[in-house]
N, C-alpha and C. Protein backbone atom coordinates (compact mmCIF):
# COMPACT_ATOMS: atom_id res chain seq x y z
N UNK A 1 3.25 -13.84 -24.56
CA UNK A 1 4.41 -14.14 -23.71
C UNK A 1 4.06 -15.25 -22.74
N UNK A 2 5.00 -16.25 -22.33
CA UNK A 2 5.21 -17.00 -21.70
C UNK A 2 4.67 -16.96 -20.61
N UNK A 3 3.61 -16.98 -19.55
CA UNK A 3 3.79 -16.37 -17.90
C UNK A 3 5.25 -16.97 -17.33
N UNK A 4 5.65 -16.06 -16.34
CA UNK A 4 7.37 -16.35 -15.74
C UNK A 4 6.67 -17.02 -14.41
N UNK A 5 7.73 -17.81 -14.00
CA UNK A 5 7.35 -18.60 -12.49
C UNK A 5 7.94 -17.50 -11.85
N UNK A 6 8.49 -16.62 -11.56
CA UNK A 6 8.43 -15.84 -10.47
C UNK A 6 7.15 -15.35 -10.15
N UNK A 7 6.02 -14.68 -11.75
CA UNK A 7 5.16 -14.20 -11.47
C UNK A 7 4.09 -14.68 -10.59
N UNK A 8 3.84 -15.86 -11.41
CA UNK A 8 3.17 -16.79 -10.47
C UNK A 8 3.42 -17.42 -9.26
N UNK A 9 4.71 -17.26 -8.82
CA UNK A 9 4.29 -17.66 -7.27
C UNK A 9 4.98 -16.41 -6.14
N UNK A 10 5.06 -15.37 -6.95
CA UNK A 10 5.30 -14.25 -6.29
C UNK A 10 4.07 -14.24 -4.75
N UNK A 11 2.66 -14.28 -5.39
CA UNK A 11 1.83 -13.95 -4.26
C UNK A 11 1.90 -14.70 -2.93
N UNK A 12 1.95 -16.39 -3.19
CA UNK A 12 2.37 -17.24 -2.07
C UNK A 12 3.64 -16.89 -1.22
N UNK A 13 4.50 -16.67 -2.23
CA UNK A 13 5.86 -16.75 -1.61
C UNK A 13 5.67 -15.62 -0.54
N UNK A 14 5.55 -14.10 -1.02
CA UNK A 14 4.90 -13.32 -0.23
C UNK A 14 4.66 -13.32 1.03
N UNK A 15 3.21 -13.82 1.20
CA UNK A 15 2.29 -14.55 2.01
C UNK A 15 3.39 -15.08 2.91
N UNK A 16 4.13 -15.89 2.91
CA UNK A 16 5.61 -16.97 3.81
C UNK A 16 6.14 -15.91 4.50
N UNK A 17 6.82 -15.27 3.65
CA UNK A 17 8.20 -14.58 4.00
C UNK A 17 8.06 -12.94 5.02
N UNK A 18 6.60 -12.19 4.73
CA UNK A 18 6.67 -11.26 4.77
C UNK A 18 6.21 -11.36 6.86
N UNK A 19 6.17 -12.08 7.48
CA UNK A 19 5.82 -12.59 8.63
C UNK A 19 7.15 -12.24 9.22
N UNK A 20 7.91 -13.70 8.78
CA UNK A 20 9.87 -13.71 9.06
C UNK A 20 10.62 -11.79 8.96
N UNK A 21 9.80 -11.97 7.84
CA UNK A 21 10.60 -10.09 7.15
C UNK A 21 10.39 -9.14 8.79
N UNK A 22 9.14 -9.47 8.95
CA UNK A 22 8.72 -8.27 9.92
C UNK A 22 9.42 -8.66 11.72
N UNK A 23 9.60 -10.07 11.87
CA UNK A 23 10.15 -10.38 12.68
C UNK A 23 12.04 -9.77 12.87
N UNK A 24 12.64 -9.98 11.84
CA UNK A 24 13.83 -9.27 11.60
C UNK A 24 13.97 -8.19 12.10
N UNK A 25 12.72 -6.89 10.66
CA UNK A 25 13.25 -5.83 11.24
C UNK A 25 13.01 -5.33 12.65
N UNK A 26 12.12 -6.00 13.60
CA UNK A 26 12.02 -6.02 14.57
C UNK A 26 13.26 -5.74 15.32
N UNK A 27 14.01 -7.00 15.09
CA UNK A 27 15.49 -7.49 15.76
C UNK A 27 16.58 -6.36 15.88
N UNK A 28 16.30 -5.44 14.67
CA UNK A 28 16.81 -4.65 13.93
C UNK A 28 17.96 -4.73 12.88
N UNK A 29 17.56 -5.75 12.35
CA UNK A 29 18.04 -6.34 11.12
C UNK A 29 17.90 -5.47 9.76
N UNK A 30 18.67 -4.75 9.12
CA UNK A 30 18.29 -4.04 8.10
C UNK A 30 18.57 -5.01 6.86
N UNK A 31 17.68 -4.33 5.58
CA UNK A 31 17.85 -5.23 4.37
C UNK A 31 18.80 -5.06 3.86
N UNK A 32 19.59 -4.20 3.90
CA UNK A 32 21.19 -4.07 3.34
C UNK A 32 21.91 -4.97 3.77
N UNK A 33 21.77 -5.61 5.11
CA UNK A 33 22.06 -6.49 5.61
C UNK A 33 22.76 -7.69 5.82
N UNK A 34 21.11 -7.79 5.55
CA UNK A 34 20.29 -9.39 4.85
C UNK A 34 21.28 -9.20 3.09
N UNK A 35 21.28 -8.31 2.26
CA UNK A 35 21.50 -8.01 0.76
C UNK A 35 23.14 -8.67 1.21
N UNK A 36 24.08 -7.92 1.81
CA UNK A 36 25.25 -8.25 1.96
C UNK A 36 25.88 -10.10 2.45
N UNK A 37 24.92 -10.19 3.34
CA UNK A 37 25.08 -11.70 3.68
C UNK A 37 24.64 -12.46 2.62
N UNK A 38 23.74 -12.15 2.16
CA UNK A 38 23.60 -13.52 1.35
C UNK A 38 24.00 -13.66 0.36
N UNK A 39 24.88 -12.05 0.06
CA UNK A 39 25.62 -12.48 -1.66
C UNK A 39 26.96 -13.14 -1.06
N UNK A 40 27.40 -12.68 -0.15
CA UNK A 40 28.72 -13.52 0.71
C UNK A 40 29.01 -15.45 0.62
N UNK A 41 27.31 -15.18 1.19
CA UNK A 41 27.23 -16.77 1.37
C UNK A 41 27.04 -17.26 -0.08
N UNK A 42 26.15 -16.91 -0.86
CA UNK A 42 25.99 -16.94 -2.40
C UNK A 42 27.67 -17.73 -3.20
N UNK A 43 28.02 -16.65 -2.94
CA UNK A 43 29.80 -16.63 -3.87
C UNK A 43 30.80 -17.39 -3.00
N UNK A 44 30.73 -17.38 -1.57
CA UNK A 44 31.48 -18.77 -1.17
C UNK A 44 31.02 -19.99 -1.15
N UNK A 45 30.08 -19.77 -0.93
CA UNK A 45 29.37 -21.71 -1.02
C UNK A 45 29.78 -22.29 -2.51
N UNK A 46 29.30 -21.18 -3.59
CA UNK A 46 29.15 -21.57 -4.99
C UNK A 46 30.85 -21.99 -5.36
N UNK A 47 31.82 -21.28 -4.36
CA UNK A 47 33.47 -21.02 -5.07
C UNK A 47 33.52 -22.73 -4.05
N UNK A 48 33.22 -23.03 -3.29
CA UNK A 48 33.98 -23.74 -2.39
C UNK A 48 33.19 -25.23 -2.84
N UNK A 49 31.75 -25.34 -2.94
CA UNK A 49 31.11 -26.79 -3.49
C UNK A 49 31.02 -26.87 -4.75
N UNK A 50 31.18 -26.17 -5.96
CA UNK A 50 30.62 -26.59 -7.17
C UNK A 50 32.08 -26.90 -7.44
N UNK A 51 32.77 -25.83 -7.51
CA UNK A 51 34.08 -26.13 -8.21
C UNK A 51 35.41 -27.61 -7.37
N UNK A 52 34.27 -27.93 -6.48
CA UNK A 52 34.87 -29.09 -6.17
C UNK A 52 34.21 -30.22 -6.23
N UNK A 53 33.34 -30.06 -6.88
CA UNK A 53 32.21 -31.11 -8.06
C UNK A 53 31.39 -31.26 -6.65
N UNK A 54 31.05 -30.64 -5.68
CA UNK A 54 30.05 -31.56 -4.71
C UNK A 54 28.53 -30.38 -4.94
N UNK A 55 28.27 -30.88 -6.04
CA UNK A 55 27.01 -30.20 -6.46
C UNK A 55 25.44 -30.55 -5.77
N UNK A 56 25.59 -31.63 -4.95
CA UNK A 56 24.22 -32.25 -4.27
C UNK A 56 24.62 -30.85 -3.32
N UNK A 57 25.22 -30.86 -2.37
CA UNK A 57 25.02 -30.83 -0.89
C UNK A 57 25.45 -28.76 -1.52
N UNK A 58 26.16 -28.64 -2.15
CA UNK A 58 26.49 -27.23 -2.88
C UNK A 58 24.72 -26.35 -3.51
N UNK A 59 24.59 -27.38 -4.30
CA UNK A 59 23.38 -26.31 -4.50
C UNK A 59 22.07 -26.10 -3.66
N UNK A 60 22.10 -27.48 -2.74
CA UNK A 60 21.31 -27.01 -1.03
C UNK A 60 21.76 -25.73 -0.40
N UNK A 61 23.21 -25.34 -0.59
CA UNK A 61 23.78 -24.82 0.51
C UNK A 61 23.02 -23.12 -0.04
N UNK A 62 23.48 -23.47 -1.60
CA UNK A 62 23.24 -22.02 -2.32
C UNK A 62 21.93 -21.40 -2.18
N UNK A 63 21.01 -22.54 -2.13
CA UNK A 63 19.56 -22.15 -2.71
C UNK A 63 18.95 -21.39 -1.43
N UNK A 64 19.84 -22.12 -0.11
CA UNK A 64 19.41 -21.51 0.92
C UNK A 64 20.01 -19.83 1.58
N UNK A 65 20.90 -19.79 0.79
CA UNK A 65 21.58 -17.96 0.40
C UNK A 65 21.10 -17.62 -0.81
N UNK A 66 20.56 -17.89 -1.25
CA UNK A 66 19.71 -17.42 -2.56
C UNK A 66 18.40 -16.89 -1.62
N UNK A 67 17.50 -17.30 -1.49
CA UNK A 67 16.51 -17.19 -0.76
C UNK A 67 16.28 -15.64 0.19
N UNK A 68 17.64 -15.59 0.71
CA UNK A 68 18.08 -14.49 1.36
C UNK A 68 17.39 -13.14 0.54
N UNK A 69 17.68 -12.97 -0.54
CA UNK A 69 17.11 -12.52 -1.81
C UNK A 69 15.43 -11.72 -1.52
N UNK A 70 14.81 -12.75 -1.14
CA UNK A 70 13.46 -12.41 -1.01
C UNK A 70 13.09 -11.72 0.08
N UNK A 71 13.79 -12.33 0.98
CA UNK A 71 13.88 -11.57 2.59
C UNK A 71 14.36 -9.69 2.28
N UNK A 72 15.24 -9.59 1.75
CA UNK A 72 15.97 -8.62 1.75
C UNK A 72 14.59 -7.41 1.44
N UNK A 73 13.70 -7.79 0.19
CA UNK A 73 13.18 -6.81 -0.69
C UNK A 73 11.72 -6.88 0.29
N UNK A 74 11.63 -8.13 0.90
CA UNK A 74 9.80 -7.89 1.57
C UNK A 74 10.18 -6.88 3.04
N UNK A 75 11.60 -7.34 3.64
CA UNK A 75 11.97 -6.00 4.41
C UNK A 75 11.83 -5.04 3.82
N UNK A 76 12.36 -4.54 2.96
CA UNK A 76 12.16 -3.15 2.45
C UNK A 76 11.03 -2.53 2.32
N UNK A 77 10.40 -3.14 1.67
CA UNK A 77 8.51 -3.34 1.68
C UNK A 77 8.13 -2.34 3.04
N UNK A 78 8.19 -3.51 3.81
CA UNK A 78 7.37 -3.28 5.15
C UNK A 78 7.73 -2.85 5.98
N UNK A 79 8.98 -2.10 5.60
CA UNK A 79 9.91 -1.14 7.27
C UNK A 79 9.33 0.19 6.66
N UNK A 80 9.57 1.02 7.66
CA UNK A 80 9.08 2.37 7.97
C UNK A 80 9.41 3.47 6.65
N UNK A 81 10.71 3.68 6.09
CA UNK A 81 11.27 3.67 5.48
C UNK A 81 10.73 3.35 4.08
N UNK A 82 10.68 2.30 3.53
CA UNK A 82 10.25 1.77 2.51
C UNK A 82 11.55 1.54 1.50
N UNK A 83 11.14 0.90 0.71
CA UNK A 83 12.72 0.41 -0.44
C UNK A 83 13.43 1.85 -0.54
N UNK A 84 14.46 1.97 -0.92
CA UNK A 84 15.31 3.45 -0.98
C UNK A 84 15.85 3.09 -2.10
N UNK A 85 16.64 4.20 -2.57
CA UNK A 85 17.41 3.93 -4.30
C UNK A 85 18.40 3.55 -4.15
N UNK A 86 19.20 3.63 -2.72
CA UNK A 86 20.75 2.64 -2.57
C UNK A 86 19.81 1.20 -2.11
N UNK A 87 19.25 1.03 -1.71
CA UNK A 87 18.78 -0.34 -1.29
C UNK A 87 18.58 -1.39 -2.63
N UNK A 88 18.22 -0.41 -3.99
CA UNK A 88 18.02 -0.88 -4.74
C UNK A 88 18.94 -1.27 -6.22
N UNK A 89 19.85 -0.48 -6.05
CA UNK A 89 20.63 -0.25 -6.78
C UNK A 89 21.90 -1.61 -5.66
N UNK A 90 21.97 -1.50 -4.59
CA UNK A 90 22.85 -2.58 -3.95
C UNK A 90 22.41 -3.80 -3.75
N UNK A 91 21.24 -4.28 -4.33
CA UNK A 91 20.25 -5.34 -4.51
C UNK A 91 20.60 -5.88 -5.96
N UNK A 92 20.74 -4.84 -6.72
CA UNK A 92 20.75 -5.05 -8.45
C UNK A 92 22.07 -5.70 -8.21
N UNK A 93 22.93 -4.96 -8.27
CA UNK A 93 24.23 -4.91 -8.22
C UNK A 93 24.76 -6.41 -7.43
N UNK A 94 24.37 -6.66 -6.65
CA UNK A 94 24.43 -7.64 -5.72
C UNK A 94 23.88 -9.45 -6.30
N UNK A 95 22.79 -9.04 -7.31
CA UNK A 95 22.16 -9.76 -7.70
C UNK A 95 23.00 -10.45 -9.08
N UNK A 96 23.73 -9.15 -9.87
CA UNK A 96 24.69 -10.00 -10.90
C UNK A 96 25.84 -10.19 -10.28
N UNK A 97 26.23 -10.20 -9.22
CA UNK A 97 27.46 -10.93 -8.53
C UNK A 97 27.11 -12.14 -8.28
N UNK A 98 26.12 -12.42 -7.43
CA UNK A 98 25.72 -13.74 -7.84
C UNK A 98 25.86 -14.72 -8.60
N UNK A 99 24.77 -13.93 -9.85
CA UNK A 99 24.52 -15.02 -10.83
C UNK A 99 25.68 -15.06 -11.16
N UNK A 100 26.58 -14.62 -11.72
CA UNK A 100 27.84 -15.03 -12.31
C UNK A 100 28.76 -15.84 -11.18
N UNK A 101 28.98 -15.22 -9.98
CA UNK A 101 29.65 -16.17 -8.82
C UNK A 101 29.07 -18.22 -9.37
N UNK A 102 27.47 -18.21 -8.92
CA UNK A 102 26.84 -19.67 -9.33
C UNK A 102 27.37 -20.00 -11.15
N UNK A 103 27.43 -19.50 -11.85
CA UNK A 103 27.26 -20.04 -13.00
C UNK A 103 29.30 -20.41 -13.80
N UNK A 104 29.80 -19.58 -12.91
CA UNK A 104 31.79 -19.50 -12.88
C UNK A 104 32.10 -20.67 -12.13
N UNK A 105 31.16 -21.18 -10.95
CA UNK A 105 31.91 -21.96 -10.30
C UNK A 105 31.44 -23.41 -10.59
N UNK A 106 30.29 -23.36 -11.52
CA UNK A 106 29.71 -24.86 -11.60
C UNK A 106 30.51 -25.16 -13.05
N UNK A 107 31.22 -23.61 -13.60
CA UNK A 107 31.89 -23.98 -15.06
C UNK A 107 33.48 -24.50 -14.74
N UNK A 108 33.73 -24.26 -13.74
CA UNK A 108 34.64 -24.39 -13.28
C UNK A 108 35.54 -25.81 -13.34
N UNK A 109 34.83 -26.48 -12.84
CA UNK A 109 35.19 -28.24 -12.80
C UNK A 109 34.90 -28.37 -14.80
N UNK A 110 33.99 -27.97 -15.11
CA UNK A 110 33.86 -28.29 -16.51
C UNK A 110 34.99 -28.00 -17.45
N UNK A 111 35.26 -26.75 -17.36
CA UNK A 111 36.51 -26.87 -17.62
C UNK A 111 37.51 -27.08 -17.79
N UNK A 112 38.26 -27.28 -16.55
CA UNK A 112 39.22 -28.65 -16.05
C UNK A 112 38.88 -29.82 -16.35
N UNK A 113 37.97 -30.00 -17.06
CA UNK A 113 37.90 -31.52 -17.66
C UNK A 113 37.74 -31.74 -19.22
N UNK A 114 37.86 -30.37 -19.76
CA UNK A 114 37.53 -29.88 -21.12
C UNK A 114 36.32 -30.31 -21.91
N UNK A 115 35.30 -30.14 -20.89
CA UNK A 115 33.81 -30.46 -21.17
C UNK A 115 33.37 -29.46 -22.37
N UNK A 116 32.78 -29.86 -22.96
CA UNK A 116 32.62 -29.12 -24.25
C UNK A 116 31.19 -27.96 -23.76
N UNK A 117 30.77 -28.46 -22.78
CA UNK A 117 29.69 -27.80 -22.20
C UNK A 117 29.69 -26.35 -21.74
N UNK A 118 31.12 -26.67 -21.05
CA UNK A 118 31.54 -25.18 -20.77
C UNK A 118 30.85 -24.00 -21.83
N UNK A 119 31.07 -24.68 -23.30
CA UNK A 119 30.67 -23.68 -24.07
C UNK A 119 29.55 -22.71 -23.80
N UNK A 120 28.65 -23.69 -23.59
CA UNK A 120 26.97 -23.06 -23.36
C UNK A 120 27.13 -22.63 -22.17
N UNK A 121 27.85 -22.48 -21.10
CA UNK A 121 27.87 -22.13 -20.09
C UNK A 121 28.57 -20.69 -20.33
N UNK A 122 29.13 -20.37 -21.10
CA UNK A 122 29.69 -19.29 -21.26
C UNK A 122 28.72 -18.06 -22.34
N UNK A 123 28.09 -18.86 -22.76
CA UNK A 123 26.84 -18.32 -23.85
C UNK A 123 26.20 -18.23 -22.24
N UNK A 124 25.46 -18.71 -21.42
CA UNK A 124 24.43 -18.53 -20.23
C UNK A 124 25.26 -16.86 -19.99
N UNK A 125 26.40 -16.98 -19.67
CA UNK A 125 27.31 -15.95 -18.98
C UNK A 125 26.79 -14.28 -19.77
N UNK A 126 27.05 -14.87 -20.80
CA UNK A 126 26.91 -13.53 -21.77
C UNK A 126 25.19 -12.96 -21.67
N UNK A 127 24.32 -13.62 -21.60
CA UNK A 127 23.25 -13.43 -22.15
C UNK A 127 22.38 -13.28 -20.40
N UNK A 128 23.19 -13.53 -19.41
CA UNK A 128 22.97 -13.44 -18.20
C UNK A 128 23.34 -12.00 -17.75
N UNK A 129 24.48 -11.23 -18.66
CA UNK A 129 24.69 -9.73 -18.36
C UNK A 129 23.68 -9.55 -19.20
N UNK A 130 23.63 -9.81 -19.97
CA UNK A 130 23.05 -9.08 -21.38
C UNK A 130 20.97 -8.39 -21.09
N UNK A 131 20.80 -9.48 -20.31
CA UNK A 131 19.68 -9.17 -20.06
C UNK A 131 19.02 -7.99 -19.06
N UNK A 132 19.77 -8.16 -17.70
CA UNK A 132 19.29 -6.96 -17.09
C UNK A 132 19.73 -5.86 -17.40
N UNK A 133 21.30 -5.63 -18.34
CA UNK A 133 21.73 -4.48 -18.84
C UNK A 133 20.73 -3.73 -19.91
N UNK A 134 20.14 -4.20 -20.65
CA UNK A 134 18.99 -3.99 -21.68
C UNK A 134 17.72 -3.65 -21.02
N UNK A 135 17.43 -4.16 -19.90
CA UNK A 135 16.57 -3.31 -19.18
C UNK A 135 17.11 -1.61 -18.52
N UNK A 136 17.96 -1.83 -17.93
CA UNK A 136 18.22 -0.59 -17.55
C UNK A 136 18.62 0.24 -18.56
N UNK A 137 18.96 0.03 -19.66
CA UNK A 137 19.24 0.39 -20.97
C UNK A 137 18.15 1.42 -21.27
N UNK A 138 17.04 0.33 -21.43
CA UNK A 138 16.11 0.67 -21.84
C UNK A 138 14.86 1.63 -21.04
N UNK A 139 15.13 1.51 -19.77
CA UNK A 139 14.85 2.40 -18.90
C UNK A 139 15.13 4.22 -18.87
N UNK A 140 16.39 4.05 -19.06
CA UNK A 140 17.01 5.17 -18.98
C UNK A 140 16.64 6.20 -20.51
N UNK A 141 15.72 5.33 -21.76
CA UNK A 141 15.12 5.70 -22.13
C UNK A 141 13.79 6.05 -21.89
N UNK A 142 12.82 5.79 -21.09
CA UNK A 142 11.96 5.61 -20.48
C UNK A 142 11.01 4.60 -21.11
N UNK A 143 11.77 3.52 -21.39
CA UNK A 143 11.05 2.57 -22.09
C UNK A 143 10.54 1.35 -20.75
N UNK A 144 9.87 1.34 -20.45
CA UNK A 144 9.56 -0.37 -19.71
C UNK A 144 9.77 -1.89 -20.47
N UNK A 145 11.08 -2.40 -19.77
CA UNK A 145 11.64 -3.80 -20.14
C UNK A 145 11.27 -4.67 -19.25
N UNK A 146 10.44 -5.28 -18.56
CA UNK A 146 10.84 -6.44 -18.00
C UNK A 146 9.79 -7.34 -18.76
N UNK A 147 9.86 -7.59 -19.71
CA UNK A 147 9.57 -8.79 -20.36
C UNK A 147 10.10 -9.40 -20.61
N UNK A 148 9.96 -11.09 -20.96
CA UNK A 148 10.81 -12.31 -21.19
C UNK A 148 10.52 -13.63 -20.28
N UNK A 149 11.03 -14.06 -21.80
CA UNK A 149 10.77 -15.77 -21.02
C UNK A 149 11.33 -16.55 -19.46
N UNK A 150 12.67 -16.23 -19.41
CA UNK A 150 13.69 -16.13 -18.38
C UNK A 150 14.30 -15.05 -17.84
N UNK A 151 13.11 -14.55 -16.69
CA UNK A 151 13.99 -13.65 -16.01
C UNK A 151 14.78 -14.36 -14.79
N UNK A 152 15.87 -13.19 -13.94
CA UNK A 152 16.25 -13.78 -13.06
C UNK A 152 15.90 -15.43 -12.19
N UNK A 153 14.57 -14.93 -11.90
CA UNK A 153 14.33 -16.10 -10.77
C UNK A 153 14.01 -17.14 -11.83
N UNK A 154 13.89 -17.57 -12.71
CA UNK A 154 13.91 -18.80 -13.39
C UNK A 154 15.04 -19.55 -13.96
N UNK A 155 15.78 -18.48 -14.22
CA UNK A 155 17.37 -18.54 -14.51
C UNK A 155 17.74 -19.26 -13.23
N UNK A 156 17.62 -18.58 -12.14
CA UNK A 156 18.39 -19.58 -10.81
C UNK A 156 17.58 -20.58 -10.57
N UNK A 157 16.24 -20.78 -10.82
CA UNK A 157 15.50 -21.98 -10.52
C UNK A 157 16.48 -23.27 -11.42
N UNK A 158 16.11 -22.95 -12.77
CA UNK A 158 16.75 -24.14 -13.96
C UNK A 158 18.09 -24.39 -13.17
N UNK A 159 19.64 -23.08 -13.14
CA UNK A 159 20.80 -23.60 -13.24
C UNK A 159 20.76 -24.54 -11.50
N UNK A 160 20.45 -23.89 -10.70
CA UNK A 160 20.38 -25.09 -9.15
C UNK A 160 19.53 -26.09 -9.06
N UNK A 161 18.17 -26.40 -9.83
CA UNK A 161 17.95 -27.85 -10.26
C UNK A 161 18.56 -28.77 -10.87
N UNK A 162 19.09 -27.93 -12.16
CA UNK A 162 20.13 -28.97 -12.90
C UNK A 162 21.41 -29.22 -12.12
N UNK A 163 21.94 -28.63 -11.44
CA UNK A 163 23.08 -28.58 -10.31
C UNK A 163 22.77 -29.94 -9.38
N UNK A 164 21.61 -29.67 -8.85
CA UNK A 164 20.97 -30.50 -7.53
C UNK A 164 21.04 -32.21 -8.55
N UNK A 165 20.31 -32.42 -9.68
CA UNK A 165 20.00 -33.60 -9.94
C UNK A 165 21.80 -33.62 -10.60
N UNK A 166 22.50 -33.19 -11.34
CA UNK A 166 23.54 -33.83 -11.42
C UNK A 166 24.27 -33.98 -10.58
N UNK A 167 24.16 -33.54 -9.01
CA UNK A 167 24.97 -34.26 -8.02
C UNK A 167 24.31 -35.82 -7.48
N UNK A 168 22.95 -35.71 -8.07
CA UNK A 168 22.16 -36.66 -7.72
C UNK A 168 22.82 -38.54 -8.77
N UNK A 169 23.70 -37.35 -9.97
CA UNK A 169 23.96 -38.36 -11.09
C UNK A 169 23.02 -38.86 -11.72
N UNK A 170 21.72 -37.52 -12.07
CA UNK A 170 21.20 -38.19 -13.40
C UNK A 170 21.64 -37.67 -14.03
N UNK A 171 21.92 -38.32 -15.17
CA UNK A 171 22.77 -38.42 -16.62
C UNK A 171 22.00 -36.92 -17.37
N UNK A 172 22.69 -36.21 -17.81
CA UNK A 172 22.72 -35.14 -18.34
C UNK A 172 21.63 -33.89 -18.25
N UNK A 173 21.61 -34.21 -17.11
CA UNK A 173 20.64 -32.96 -16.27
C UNK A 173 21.68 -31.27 -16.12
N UNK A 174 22.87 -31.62 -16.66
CA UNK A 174 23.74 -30.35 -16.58
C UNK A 174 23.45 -29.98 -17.79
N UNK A 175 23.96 -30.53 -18.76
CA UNK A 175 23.52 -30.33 -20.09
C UNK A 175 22.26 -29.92 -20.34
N UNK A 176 20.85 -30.39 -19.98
CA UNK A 176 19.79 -30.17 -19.88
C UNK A 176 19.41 -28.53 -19.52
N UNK A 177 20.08 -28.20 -18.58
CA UNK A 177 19.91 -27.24 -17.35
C UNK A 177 20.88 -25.69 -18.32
N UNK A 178 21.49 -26.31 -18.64
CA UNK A 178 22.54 -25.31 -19.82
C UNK A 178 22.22 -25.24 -21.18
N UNK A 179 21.56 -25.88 -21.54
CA UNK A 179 21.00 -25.69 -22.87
C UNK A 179 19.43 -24.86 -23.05
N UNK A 180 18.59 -25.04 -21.78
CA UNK A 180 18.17 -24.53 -21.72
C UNK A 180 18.02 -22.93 -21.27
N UNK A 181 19.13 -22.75 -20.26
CA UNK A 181 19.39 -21.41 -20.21
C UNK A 181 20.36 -20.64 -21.04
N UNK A 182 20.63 -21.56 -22.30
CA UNK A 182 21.50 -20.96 -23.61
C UNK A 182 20.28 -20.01 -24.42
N UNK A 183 19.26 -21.01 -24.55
CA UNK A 183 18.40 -20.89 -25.14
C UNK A 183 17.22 -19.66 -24.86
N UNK A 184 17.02 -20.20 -23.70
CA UNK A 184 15.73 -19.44 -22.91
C UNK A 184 16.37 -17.78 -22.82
N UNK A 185 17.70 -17.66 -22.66
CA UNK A 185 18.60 -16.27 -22.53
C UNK A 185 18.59 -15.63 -23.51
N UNK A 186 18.66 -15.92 -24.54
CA UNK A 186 18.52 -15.86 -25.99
C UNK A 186 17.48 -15.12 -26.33
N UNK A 187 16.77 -16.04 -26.06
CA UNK A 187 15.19 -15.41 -26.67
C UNK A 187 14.83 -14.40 -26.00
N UNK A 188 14.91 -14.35 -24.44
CA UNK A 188 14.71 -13.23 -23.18
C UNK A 188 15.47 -12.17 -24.10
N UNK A 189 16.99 -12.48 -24.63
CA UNK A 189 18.03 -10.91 -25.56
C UNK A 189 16.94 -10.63 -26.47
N UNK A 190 16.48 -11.38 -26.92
CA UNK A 190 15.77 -10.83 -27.96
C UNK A 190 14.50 -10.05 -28.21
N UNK A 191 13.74 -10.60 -27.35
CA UNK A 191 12.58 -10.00 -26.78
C UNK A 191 12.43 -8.70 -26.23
N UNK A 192 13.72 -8.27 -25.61
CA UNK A 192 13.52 -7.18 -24.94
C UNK A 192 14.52 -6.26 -25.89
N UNK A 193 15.01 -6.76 -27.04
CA UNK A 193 16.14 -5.77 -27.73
C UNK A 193 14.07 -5.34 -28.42
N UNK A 194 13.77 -6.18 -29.19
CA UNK A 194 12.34 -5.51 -29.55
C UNK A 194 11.55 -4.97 -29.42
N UNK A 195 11.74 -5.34 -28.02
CA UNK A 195 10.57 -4.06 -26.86
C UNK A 195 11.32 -2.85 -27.28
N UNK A 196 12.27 -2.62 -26.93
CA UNK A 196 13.20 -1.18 -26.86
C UNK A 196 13.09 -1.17 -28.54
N UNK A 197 13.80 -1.85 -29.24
CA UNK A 197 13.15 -0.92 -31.09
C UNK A 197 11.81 -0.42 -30.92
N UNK A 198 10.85 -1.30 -30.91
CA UNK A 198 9.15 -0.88 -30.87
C UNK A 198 9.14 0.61 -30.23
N UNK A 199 9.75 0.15 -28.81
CA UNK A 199 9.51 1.53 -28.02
C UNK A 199 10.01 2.73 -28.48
N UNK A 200 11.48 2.64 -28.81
CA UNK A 200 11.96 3.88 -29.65
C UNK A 200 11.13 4.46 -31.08
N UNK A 201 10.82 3.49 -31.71
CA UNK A 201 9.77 3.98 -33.13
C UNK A 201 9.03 4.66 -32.71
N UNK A 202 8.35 4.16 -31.58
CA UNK A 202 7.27 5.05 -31.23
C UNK A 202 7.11 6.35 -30.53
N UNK A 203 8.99 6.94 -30.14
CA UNK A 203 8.90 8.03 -30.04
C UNK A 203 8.98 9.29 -31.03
């Protein structure tokens, strides 16, 4: 398997955030919070700049309510408390509102212009449920899924780079950015539909 860039820069990122995290809950900032604001900011920024083609200054706006993301879970971590099963389950939950909020509103203008692209953007859509549902799927068997080429955090890395440089107007960095998460989604469905056969045989 592939190593995932979340994995690898999980430990740094860490290291950053978990300082800020502890400063918060200080404040008394809870991560439910932090979870609620930043899917807010997430799904209006994404409804209000992409679908009005201003994708430079839009996927700055996002990446910086995206981010929110990390804050939310190193709170949880390190408060008294520790992660809880609504914390986590309103994190999940929170997390495919998102992705679909970013990936509806950058299809959005495409659309309205009868970009043929849309297509693959709607393949991203499918294979963007498809994936964490197959984990929990597969969970509830007691199978362990999180394998794959593209999980979450690479998925939002690709679609807000390709976002960022086509507001920049290089030439087919959307396309680029969508074909690859046609693709990369794909293989992630597939990978983990196998884990779960393997795993079931082997009960």
């Amino acid at each position: 398997m592939v190593p995932m860039i979340s994995s690898a820069l999980k430990p740094a990122v860490t290291r950053l955030i978990n300082p800020v995290a502890r400063v918060a809950i200080r404040m008394g900032i809870t991560p439910d919070a932090v979870t609620i604001t930043g899917a807010f900011g997430v799904v209006i920024s994404s409804a209000y700049f992409f679908s009005r083609e201003s994708f430079f200054i839009g996927s700055i706006v996002v990446t910086l309510f995206v981010l929110s993301d990390l804050f939310d879970g190193a709170m949880a971590r390190i408060s008294d408390q520790g992660p809880s099963q609504w914390g986590g389950f309103l994190d999940s939950t929170v997390d495919r509102i998102t992705d679909f909020a970013i990936t509806i509103a950058i299809l959005v203008p495409l659309i309205r212009h009868d970009d043929k692209l849309s297509y693959l953007g709607l393949i991203t859509l499918v294979t963007g449920l498809l994936i964490p549902y197959i984990r929990a799927k597969s969970e509830s068997f007691g199978i362990a899924c999180s394998i794959g080429i593209a999980e979450r955090t690479e998925r939002l890395i690709i679609i807000l780079v390709a976002a960022f440089l086509h507001g920049l107007h290089v030439h087919f960095a959307l396309a680029i950015g969508f074909w690859l998460l046609a693709i990369l989604g794909t293989v992630t469905v597939v990978q983990r539909m196998r884990t779960v056969y393997v795993g079931l045989k082997k009960k």
